[in-house]
PDB file of N, CA and C in Angstrom:
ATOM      1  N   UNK A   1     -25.856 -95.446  61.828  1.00  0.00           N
ATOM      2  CA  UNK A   1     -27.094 -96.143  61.658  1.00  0.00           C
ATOM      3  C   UNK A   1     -28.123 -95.104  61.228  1.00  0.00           C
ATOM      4  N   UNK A   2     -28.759 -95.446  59.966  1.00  0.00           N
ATOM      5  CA  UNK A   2     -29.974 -94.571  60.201  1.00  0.00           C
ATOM      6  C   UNK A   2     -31.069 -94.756  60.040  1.00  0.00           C
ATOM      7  N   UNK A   3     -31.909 -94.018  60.829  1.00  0.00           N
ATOM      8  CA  UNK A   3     -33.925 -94.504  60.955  1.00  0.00           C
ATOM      9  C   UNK A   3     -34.429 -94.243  59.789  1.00  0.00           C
ATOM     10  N   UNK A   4     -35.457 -94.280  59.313  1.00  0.00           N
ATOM     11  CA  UNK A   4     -36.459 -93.716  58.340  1.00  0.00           C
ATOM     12  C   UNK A   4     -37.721 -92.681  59.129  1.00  0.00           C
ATOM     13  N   UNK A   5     -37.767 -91.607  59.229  1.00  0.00           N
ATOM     14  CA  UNK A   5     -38.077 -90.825  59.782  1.00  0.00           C
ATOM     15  C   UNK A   5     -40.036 -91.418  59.813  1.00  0.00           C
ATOM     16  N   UNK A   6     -40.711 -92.013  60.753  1.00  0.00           N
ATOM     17  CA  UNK A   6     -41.774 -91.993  60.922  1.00  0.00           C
ATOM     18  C   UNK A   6     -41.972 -91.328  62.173  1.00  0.00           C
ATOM     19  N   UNK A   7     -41.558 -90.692  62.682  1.00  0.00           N
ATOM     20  CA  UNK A   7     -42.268 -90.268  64.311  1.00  0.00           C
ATOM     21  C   UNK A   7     -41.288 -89.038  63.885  1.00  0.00           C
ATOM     22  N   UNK A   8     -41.269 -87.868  64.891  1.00  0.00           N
ATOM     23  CA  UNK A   8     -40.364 -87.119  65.208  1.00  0.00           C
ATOM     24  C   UNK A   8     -38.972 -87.515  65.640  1.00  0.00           C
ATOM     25  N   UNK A   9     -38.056 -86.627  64.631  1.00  0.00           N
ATOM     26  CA  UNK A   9     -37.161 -86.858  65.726  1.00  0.00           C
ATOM     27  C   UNK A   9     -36.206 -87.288  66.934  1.00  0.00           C
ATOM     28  N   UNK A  10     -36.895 -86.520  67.982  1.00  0.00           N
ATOM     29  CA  UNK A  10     -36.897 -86.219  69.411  1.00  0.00           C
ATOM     30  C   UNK A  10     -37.271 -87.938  69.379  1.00  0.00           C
ATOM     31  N   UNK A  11     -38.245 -88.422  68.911  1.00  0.00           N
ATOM     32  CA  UNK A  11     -38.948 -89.482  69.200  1.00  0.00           C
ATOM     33  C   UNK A  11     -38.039 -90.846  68.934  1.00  0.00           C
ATOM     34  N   UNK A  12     -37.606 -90.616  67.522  1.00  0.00           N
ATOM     35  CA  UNK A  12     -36.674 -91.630  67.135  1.00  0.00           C
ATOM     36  C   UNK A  12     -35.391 -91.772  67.838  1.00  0.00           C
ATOM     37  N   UNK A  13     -34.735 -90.610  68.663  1.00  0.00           N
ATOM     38  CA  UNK A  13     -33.565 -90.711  69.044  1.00  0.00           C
ATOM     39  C   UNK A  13     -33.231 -91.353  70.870  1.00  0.00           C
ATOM     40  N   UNK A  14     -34.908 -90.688  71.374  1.00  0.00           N
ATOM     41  CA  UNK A  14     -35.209 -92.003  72.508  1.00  0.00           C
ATOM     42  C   UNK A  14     -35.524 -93.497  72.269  1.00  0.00           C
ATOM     43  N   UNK A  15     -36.301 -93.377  71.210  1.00  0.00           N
ATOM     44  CA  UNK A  15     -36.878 -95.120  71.132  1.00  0.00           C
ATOM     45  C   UNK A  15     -34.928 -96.203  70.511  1.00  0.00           C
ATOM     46  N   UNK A  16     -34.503 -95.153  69.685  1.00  0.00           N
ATOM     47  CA  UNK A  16     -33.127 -95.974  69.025  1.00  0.00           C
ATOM     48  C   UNK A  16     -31.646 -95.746  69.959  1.00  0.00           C
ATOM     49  N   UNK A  17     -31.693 -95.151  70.431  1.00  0.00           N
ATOM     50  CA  UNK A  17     -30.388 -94.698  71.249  1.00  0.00           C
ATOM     51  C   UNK A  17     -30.105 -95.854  72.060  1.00  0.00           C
ATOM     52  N   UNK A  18     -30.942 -96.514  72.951  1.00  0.00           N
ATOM     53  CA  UNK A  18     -30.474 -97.727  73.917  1.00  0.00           C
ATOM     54  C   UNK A  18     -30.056 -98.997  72.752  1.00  0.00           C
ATOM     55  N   UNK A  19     -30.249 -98.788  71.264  1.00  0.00           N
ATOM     56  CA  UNK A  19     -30.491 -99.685  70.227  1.00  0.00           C
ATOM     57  C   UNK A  19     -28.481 -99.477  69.941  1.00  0.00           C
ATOM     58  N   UNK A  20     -28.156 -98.339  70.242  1.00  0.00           N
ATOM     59  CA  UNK A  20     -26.698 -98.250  69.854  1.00  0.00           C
ATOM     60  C   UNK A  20     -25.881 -98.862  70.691  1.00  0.00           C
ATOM     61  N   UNK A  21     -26.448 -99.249  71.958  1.00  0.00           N
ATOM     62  CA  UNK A  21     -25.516 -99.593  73.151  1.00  0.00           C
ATOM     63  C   UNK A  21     -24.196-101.243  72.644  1.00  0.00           C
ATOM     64  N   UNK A  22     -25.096-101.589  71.774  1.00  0.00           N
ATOM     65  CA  UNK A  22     -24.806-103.281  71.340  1.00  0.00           C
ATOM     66  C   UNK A  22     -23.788-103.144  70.735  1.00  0.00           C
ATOM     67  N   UNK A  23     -23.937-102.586  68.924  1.00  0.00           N
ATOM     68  CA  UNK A  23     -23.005-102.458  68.227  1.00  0.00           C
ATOM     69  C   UNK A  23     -21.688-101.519  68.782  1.00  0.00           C
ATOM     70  N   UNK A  24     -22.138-100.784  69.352  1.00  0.00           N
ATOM     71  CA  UNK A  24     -21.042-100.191  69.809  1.00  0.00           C
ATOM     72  C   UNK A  24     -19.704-100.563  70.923  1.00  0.00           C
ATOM     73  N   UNK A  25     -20.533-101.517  71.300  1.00  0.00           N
ATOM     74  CA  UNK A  25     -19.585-102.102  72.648  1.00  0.00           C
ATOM     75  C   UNK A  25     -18.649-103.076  71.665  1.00  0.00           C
ATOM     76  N   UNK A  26     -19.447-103.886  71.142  1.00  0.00           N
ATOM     77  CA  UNK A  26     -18.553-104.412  69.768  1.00  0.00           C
ATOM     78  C   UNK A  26     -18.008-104.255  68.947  1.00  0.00           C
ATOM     79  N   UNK A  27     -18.134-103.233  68.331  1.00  0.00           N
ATOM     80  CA  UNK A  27     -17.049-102.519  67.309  1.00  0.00           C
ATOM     81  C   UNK A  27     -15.993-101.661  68.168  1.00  0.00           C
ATOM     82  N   UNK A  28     -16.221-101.450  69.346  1.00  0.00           N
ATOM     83  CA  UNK A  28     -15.301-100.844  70.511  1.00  0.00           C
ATOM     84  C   UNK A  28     -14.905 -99.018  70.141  1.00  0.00           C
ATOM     85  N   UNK A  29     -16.074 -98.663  69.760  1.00  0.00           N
ATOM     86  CA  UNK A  29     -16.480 -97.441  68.930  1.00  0.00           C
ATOM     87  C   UNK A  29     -17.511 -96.927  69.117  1.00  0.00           C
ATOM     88  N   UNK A  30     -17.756 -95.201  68.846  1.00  0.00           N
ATOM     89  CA  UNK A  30     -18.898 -94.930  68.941  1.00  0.00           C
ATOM     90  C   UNK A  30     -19.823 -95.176  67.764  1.00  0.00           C
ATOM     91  N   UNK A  31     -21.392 -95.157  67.419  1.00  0.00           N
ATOM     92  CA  UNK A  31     -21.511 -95.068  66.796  1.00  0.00           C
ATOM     93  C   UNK A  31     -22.811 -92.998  66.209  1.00  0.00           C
ATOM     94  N   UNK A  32     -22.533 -93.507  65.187  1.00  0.00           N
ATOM     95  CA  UNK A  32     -24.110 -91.991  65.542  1.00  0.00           C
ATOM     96  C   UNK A  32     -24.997 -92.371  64.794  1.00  0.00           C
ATOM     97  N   UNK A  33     -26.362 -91.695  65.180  1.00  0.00           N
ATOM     98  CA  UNK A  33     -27.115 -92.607  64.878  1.00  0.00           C
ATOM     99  C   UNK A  33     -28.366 -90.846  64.000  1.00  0.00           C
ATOM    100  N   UNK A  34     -28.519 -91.528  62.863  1.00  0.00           N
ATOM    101  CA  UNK A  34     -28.811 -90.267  61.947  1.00  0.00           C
ATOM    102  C   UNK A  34     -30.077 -90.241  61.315  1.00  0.00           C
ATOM    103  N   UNK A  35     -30.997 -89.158  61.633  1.00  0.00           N
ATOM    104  CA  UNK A  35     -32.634 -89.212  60.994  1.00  0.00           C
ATOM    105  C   UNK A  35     -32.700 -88.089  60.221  1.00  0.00           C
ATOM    106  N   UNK A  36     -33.997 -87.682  59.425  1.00  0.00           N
ATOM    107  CA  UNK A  36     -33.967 -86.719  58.911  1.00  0.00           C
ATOM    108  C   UNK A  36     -35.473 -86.483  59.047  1.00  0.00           C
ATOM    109  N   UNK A  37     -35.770 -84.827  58.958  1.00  0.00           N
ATOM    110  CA  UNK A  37     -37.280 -84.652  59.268  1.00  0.00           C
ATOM    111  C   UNK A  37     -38.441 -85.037  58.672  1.00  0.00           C
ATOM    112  N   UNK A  38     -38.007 -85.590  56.871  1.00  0.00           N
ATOM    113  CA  UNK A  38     -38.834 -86.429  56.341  1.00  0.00           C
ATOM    114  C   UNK A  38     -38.477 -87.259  55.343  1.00  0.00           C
ATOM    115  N   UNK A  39     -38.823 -88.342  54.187  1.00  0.00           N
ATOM    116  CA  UNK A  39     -38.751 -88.866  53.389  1.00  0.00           C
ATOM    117  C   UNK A  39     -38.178 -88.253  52.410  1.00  0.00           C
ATOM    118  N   UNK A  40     -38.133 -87.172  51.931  1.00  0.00           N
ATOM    119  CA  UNK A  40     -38.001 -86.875  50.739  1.00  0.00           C
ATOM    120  C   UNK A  40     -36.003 -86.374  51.280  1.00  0.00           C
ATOM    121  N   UNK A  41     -35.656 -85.895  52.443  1.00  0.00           N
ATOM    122  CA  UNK A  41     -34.335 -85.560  52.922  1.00  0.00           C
ATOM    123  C   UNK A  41     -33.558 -86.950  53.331  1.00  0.00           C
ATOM    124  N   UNK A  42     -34.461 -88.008  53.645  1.00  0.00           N
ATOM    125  CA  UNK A  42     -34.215 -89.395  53.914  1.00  0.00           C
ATOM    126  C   UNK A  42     -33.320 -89.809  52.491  1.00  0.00           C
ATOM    127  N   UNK A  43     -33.952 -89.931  51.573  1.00  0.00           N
ATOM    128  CA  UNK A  43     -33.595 -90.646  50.185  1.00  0.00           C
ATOM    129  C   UNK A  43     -32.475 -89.525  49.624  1.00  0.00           C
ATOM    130  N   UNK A  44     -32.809 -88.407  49.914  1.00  0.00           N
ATOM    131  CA  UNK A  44     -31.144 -87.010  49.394  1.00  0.00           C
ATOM    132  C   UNK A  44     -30.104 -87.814  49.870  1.00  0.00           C
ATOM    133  N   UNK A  45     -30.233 -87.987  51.283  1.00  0.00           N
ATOM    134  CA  UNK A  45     -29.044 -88.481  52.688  1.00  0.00           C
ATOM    135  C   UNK A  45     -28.622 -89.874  51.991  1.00  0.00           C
ATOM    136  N   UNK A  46     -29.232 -90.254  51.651  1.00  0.00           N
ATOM    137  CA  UNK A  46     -29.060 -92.023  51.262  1.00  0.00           C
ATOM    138  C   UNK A  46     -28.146 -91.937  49.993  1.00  0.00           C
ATOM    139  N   UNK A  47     -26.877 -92.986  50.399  1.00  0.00           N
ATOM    140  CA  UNK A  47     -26.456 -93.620  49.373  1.00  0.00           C
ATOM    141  C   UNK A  47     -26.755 -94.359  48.420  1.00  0.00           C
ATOM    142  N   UNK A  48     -26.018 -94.021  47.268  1.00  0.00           N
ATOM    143  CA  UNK A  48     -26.774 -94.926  45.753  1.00  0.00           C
ATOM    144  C   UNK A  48     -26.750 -96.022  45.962  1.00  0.00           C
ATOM    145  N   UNK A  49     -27.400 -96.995  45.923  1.00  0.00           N
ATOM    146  CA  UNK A  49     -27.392 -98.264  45.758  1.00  0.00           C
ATOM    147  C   UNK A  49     -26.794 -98.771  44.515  1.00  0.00           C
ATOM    148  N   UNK A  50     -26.226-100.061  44.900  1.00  0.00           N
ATOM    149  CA  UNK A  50     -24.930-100.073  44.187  1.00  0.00           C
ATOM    150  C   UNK A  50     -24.744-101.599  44.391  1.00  0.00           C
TER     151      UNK A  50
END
């Protein structure tokens, strides 16, 4: 899963982490959950749309 980096971090990985508990129990898997420190490393990280 990944955020779009508006807060820190540190910040995104408390507010989204209880957010993994769902999909994960359901796919019976972990998942990880992936930010980057800003926009411009956001859109590098990102797949082409397609």
């Amino acid at each position: 899963m990944g955020i779009f980096p508006r807060r820190n971090p540190t910040v995104i990985y408390t507010m989204f982490s209880p957010l993994m508990s769902f999909p994960e129990r359901e796919l019976g898997r972990p998942l990880r959950l992936v930010t980057a420190k800003d926009f411009p490393t956001t859109r590098r990280r990102r797949p082409a749309a397609g």
